[in-house]
Protein backbone atom coordinates (compact mmCIF):
# COMPACT_ATOMS: atom_id res chain seq x y z
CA UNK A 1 44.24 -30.11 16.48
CA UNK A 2 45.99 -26.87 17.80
CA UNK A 3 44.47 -27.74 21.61
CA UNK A 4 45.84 -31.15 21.25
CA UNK A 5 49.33 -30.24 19.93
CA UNK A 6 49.33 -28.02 23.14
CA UNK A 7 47.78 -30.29 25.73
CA UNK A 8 50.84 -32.69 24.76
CA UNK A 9 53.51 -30.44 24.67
CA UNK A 10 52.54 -28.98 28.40
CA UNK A 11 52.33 -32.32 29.54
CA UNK A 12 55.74 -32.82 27.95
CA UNK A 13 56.91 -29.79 29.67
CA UNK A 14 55.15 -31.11 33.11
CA UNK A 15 56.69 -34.64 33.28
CA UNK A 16 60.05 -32.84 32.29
CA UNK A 17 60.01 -30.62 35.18
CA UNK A 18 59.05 -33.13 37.79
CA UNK A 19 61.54 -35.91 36.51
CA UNK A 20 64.05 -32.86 36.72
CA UNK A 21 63.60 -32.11 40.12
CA UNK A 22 63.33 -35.92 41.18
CA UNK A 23 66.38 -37.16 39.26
CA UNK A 24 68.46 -33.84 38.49
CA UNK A 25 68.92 -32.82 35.06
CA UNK A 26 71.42 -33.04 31.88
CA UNK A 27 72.51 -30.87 28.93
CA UNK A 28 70.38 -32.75 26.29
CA UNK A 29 67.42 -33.06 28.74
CA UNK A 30 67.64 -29.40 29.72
CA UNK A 31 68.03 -28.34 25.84
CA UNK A 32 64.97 -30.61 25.23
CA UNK A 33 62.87 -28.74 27.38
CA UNK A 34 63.80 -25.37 25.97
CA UNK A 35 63.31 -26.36 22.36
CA UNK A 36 59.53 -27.62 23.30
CA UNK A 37 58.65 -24.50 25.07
CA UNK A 38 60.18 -22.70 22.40
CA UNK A 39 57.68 -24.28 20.43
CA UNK A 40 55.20 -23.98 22.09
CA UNK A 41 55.69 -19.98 22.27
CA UNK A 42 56.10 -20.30 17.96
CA UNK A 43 52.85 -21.80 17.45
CA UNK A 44 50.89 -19.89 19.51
CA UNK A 45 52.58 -16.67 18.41
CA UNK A 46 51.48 -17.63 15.11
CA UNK A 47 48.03 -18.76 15.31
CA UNK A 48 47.35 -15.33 17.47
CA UNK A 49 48.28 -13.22 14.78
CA UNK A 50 46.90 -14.81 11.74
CA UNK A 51 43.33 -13.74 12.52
CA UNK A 52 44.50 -10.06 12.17
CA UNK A 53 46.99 -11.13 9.23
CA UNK A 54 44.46 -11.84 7.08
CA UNK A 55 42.12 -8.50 7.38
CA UNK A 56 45.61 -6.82 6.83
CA UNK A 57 46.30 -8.63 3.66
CA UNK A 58 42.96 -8.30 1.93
CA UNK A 59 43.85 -3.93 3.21
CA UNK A 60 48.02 -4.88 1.15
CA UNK A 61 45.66 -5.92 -2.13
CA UNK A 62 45.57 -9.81 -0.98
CA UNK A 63 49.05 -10.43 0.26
CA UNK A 64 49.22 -11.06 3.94
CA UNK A 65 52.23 -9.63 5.95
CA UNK A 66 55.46 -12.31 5.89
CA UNK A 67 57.17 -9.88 8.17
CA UNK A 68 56.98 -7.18 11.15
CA UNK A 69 58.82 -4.96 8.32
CA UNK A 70 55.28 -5.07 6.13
CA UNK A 71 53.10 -3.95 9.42
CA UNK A 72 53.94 0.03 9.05
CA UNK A 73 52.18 -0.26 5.22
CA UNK A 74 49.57 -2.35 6.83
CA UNK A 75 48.88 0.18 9.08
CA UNK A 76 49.11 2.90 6.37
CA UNK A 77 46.61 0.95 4.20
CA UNK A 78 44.03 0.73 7.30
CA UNK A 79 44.37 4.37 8.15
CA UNK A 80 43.27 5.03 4.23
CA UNK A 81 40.43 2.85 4.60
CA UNK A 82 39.59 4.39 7.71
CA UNK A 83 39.88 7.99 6.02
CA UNK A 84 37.86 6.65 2.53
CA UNK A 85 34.73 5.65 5.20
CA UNK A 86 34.88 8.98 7.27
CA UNK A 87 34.65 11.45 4.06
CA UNK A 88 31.78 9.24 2.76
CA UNK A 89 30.07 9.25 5.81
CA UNK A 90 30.71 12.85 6.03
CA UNK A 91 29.38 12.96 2.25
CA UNK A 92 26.27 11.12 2.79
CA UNK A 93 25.32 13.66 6.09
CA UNK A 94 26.09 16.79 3.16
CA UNK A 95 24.06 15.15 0.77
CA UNK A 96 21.17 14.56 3.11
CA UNK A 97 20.53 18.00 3.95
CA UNK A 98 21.10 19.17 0.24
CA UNK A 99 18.60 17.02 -0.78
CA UNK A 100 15.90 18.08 1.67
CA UNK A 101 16.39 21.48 1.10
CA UNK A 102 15.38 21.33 -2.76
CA UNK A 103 12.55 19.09 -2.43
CA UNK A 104 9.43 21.16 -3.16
CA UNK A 105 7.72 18.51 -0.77
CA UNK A 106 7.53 19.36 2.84
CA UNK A 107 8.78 16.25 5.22
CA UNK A 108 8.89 16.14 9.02
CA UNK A 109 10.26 13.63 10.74
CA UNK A 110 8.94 12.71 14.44
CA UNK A 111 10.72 10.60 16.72
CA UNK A 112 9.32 7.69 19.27
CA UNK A 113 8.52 10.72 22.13
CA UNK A 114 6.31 12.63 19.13
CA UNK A 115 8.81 14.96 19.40
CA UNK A 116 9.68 17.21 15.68
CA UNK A 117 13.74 15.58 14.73
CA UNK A 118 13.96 17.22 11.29
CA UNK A 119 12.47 19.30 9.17
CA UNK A 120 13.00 20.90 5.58
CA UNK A 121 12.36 24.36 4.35
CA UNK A 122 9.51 22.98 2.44
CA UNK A 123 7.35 22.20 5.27
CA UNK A 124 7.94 25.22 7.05
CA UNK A 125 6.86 27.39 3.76
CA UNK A 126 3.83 24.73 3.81
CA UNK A 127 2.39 24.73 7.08
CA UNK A 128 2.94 28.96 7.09
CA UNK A 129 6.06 31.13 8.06
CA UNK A 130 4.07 32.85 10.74
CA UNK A 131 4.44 29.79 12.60
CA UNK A 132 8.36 29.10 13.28
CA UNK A 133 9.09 25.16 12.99
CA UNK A 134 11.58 23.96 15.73
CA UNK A 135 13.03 20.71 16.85
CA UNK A 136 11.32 19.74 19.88
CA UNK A 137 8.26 20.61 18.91
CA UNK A 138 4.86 18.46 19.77
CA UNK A 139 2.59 16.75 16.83
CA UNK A 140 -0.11 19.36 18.34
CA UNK A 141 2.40 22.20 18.15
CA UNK A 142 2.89 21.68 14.45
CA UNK A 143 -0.04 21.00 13.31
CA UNK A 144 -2.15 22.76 15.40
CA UNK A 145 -4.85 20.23 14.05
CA UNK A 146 -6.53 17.77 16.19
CA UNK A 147 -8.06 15.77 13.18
CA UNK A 148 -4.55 15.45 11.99
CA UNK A 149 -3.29 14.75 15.58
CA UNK A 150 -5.53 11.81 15.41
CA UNK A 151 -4.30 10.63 11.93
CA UNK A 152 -0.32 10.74 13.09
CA UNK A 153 -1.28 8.75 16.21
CA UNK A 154 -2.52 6.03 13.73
CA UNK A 155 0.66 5.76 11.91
CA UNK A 156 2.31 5.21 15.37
CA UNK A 157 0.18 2.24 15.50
CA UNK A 158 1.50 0.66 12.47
CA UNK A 159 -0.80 2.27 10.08
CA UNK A 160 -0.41 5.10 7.44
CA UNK A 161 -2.45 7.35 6.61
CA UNK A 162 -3.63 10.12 4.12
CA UNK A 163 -6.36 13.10 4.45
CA UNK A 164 -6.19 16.80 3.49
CA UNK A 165 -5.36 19.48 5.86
CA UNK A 166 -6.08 23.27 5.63
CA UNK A 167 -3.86 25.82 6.99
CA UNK A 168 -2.56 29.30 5.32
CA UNK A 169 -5.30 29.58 2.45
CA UNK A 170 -3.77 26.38 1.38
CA UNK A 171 -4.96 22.80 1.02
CA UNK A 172 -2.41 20.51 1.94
CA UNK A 173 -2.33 16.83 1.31
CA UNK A 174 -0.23 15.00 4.21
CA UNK A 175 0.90 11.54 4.21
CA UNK A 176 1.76 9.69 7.71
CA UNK A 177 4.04 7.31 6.93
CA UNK A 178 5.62 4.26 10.00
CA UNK A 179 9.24 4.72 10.33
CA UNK A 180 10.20 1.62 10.88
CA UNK A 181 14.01 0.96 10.31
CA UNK A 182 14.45 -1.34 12.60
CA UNK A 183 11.02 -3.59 12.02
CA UNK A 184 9.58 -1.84 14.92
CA UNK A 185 7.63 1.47 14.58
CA UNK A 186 10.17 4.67 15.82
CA UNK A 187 8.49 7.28 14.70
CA UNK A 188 6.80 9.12 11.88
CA UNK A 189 7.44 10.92 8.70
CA UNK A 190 4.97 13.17 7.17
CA UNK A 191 5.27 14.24 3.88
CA UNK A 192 3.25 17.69 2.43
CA UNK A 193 1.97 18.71 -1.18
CA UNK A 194 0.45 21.60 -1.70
CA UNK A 195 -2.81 20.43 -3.86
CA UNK A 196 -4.35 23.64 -3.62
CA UNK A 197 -4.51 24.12 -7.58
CA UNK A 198 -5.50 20.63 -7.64
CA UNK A 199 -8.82 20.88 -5.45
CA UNK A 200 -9.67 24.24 -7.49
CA UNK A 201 -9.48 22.02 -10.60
CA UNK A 202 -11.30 19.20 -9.28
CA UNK A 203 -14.02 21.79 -7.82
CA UNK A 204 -14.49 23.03 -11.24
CA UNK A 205 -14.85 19.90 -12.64
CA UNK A 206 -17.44 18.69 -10.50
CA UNK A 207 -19.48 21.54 -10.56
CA UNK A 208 -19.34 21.37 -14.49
CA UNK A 209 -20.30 17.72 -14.73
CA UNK A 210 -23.42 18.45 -12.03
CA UNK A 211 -24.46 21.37 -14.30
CA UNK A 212 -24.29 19.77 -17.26
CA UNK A 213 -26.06 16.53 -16.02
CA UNK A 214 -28.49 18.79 -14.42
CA UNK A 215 -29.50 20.89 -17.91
CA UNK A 216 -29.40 17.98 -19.95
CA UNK A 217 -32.08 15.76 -17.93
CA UNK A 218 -35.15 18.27 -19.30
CA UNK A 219 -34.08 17.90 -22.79
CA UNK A 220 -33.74 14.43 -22.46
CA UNK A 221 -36.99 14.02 -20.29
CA UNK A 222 -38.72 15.65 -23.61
CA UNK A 223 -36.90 13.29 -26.49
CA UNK A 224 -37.96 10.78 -24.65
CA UNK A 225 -41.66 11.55 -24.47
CA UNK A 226 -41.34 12.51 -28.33
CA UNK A 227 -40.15 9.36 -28.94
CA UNK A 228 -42.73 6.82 -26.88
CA UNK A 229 -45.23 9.15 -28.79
CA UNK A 230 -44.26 8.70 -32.25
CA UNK A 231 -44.21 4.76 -31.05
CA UNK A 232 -48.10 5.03 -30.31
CA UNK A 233 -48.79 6.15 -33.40
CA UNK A 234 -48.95 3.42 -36.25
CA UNK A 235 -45.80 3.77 -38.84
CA UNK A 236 -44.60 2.37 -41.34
CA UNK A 237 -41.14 -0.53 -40.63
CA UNK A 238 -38.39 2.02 -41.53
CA UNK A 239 -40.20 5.32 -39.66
CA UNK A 240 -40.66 2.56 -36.28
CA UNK A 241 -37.20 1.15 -36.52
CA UNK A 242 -35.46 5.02 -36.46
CA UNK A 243 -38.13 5.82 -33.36
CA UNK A 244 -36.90 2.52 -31.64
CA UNK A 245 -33.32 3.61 -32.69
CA UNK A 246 -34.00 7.28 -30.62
CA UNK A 247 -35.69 5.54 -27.74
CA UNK A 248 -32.82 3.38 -27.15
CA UNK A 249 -30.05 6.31 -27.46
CA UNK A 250 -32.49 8.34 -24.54
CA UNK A 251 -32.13 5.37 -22.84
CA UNK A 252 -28.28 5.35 -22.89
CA UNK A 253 -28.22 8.92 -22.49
CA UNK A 254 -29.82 9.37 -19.32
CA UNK A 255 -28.28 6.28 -17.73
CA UNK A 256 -24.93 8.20 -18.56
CA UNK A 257 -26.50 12.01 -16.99
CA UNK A 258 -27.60 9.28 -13.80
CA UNK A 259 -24.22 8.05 -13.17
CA UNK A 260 -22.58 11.09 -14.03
CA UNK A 261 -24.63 13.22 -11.51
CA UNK A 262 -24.36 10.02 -8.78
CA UNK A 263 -20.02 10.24 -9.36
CA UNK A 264 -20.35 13.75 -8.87
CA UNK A 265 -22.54 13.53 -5.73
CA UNK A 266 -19.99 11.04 -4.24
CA UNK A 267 -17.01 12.90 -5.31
CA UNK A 268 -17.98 16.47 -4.06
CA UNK A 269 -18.64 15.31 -0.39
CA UNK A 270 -22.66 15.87 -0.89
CA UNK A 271 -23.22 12.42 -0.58
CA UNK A 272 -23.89 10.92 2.91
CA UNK A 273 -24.25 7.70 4.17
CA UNK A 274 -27.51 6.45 6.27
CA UNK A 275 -25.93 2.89 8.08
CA UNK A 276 -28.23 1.14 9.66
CA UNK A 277 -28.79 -2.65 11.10
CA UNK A 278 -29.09 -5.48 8.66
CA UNK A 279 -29.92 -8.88 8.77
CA UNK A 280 -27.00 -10.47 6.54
CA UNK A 281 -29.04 -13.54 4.69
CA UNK A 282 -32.09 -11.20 4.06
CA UNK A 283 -29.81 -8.51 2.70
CA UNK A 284 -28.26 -11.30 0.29
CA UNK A 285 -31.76 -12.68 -0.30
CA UNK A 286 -32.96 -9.44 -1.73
CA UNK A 287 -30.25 -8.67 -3.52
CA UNK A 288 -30.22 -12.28 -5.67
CA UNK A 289 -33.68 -11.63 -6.09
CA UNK A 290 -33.25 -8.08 -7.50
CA UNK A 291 -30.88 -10.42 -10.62
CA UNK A 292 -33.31 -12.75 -10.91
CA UNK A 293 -34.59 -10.96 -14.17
CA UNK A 294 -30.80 -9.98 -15.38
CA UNK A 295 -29.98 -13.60 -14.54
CA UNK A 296 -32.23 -15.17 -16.78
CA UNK A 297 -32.15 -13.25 -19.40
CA UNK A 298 -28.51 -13.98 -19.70
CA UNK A 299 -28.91 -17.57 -18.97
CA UNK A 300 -26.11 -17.55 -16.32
CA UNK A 301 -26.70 -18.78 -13.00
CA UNK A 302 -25.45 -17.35 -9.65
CA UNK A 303 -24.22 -19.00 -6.79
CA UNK A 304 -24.01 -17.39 -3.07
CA UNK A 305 -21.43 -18.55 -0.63
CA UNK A 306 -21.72 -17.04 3.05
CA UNK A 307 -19.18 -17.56 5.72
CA UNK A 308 -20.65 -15.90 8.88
CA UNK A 309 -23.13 -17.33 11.88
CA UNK A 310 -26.71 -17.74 10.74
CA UNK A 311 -28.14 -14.78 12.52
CA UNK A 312 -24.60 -12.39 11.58
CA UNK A 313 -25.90 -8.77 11.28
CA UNK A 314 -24.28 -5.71 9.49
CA UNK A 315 -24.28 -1.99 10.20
CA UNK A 316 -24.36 -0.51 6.74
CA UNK A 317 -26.21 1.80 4.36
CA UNK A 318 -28.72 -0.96 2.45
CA UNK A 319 -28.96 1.12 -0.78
CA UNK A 320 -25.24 1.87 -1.28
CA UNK A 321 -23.70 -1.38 -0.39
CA UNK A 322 -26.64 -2.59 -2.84
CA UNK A 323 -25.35 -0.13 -5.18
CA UNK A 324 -22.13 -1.65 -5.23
CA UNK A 325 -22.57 -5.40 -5.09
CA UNK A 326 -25.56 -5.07 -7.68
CA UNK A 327 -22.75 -2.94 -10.01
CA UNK A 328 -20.08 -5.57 -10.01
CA UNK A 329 -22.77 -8.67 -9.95
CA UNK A 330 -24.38 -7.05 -13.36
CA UNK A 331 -20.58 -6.71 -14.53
CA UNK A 332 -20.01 -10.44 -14.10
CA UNK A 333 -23.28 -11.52 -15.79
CA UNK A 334 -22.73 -9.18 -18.47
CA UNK A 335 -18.96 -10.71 -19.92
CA UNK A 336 -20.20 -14.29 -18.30
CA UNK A 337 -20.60 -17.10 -21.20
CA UNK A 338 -24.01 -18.63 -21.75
CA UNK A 339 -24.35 -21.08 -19.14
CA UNK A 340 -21.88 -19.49 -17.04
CA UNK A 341 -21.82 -18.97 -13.42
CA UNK A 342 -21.07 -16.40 -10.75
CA UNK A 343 -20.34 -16.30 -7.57
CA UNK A 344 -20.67 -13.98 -4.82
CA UNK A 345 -19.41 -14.71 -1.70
CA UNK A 346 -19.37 -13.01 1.71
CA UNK A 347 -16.95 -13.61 5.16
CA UNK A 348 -17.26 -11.86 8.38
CA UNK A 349 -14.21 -11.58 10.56
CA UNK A 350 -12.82 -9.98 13.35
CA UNK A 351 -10.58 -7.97 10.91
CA UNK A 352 -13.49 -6.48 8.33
CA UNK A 353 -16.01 -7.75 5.69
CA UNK A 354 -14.66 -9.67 2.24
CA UNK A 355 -17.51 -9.78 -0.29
CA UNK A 356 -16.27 -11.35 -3.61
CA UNK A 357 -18.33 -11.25 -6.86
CA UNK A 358 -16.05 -13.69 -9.49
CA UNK A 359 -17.12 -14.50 -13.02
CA UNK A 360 -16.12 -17.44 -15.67
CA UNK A 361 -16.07 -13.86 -18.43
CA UNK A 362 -12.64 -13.47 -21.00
CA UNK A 363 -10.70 -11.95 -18.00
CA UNK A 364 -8.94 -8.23 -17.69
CA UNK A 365 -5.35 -8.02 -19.67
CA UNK A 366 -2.75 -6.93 -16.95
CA UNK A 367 -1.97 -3.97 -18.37
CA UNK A 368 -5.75 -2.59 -18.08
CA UNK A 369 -6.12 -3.66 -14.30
CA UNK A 370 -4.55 -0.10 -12.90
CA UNK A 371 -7.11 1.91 -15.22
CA UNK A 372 -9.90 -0.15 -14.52
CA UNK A 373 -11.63 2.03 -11.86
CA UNK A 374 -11.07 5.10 -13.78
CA UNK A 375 -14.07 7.59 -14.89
CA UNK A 376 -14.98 6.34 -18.39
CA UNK A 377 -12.04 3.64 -19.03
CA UNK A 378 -13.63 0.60 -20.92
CA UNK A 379 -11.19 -2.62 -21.52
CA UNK A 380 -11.28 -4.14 -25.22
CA UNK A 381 -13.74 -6.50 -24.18
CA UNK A 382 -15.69 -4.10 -22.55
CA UNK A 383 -16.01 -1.86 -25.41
CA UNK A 384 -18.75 -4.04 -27.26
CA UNK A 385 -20.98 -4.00 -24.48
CA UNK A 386 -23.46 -1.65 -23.55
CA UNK A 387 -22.50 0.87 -20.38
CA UNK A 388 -21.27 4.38 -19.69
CA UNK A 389 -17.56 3.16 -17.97
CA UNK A 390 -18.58 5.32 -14.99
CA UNK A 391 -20.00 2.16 -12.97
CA UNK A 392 -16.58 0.59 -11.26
CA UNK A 393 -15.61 4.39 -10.84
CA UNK A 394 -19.14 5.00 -8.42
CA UNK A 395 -17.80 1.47 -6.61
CA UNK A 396 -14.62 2.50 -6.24
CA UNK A 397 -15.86 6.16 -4.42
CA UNK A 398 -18.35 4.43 -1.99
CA UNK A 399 -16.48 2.08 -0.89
CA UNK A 400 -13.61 4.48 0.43
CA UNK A 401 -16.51 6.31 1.26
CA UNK A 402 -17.88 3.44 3.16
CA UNK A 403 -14.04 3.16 4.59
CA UNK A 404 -13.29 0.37 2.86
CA UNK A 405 -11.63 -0.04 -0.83
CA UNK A 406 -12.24 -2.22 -3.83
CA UNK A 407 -9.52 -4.53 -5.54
CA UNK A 408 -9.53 -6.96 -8.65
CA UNK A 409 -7.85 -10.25 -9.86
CA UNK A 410 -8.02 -11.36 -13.12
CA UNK A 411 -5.93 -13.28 -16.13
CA UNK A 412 -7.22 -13.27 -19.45
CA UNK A 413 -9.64 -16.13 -20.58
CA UNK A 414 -9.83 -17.04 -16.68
CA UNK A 415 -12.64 -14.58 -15.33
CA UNK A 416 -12.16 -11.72 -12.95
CA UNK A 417 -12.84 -11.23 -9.18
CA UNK A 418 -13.73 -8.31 -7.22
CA UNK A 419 -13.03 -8.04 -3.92
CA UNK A 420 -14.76 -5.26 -1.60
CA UNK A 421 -13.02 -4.96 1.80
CA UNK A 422 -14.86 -3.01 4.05
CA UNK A 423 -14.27 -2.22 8.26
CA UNK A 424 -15.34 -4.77 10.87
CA UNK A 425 -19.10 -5.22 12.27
CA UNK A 426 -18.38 -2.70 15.50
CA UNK A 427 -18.85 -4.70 18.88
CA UNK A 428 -22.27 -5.28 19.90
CA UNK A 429 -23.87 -4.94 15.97
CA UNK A 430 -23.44 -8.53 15.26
């Protein structure tokens, strides 16, 4: 509408002139042309400064200037807002600093170059006052740790990471974490804790539980022999029942010393891994075979689903992966219904291995799903069946032993699944 209202009033202005200097020209037709270019010169004025009216009325508290005499407190009011963003800017660069500085956590932050950018007094107390932190500074400089070198270079890539680092007499836990502001990765920030305390703890622990299982397996090794004993002999109902009764509780007993000394094993770094090259459907095939017993005794059937090629192979330790598929497939047959069914499932891909055991059982209540891979957690429903609550615990361990990790889905009264993730087949083993 505006171009329009222009277009004609310049052609108004343009047939003037020319008629004027054809014909001559009059008072009225003179004064015409004045008042349309005076127009002209109104209009435009006006719709130029109403896109910077308006920002300077919302600045007056929503009344837009009606006169040049309301600019100077238009101007005043912008200044203000001006001055309002620079002290909390300036704020927010105080408070940064402040902030770092009390944090009992040491954080470094590396820029795109893997160059040090900041730096709090933490990690310089952390990584040892001998060594001087400084802006600048290399990932090797700092670290001075070509494991951890290794690790930041990963969360360059995208992916963060986690390990334990030693340096000072102390045992530091360091996260890598993408900085990524932007959506694309521009450099790192580590975070350090000092677990020192933490590791002495959890040594303690574990050497307690190993001793303990240890000293316990004679004693039980000899109530156990008592027991089958007083079975051979011939008794009398009540005397067999309470002989039953002890074998039973042996039983229990030194499945819980077994899985106590295997958690401890896995936990204290003593156990190791022996991978070696696996023919996927015999693998499976032995390991259905192995439930065949536990499967029929529970009347539940199990169904295998395999998406791979027919000849896939793996590159993994047979007796742990066992281990852990045979620990959540005896899980799912144990809360299964009569008549139920489970499935495990397998797929091979380019980005890892996805085994899946899933079970028609009551299902996990939401609230128990983040405990349910702790040491000696049972859920309600697990409670009235037999087990030591140490077996998802072991699965948990070797897979992140295995590098992989261990998830689960569940509602209640719609079953659970278990999903073990684990690296891809490396190139050439398939």
């Amino acid at each position: 509408m505006r171009a329009l209202i222009c277009l004609g009033a310049m052609l108004f202005l343009g047939l003037g002139l020319g008629m004027s200097l054809h014909k001559g020209t009059s008072a009225p037709w003179t004064l015409g042309l004045v008042a349309t270019l005076a127009i002209v010169v109104i209009l435009m004025a006006r719709w130029q400064v109403r896109p910077v009216a308006e920002p300077l009325g919302q600045l007056l508290g929503g009344s837009r200037p009606r006169a040049i005499e309301d600019l100077p407190r238009a101007w005043s009011a912008l200044e203000r807002e001006n001055l309002d963003l620079r002290e909390r800017a300036a704020r927010d660069d105080r408070l940064l600093p402040s902030i770092m500085a009390r944090l009992e956590e040491g954080v470094l932050l590396f820029g795109g170059a893997g160059r040090l950018e900041q730096f709090n007094p933490a990690a310089q107390r952390h990584l040892g006052l001998g060594a001087p932190l400084g802006t600048g500074m290399a990932v090797a400089e700092v670290l001075r740790d070509a494991a951890s070198a290794a690790e930041v270079q990963k969360a360059y890539g995208g992916v963060p990471a986690e390990w334990r680092m030693g340096r000072a007499a102390r045992i530091l836990r360091v996260r890598a974490i993408p900085f990524a502001p932007l959506g694309t990765v521009s450099g790192v920030l580590l975070t350090l804790d000092d677990v020192t305390s933490q590791e002495a703890l959890e040594t303690t622990r574990q050497k307690f539980i190993s001793n303990v299982s240890h000293e316990l397996k004679t004693p039980v090794t000899a109530l156990r022999i008592a027991a089958e004993n007083l079975l051979d002999e011939p008794l009398d109902a009540p005397v067999r029942a309470g002989a039953e009764s002890i074998l039973r509780s042996v039983d229990r007993l030194t499945l819980l010393l077994g899985d106590l000394s295997e958690l401890s094993r896995i936990e204290s770094g003593a156990l190791r891994l022996d991978p070696v090259r696996l023919d996927l459907a015999t693998f499976i095939a032995s390991l259905v075979k192995d439930q065949q017993e536990r499967l029929s005794a529970a009347d539940v059937a199990l169904d295998t689903v395999v998406d791979a090629p027919e000849d896939a192979m793996l590159l993994a330790d047979p007796l742990r992966l066992s281990q852990v598929l045979e620990n959540l497939i005896s899980n799912a047959i144990k809360f299964s219904p009569v008549g139920g069914r489970v499935k495990l499932a397998v797929r091979l891909s380019p980005q890892g291995q996805l085994w899946e055991v899933a079970d028609q059982g009551p299902g996990i209540p939401e609230a128990e799903l983040g405990r349910i891979f702790e040491r000696f957690y049972r859920s309600q429903a697990a409670k009235a069946k037999p087990g030591t609550g140490l077996g998802l615990a072991i699965v948990k361990h070797l897979c992140r032993l295995m590098g992989g990790e261990v998830t689960v889905e569940s509602r209640p009264g719609e079953g659970a699944v278990f999903r073990v993730m684990l690296p891809p087949v490396p190139a050439g083993e398939d």
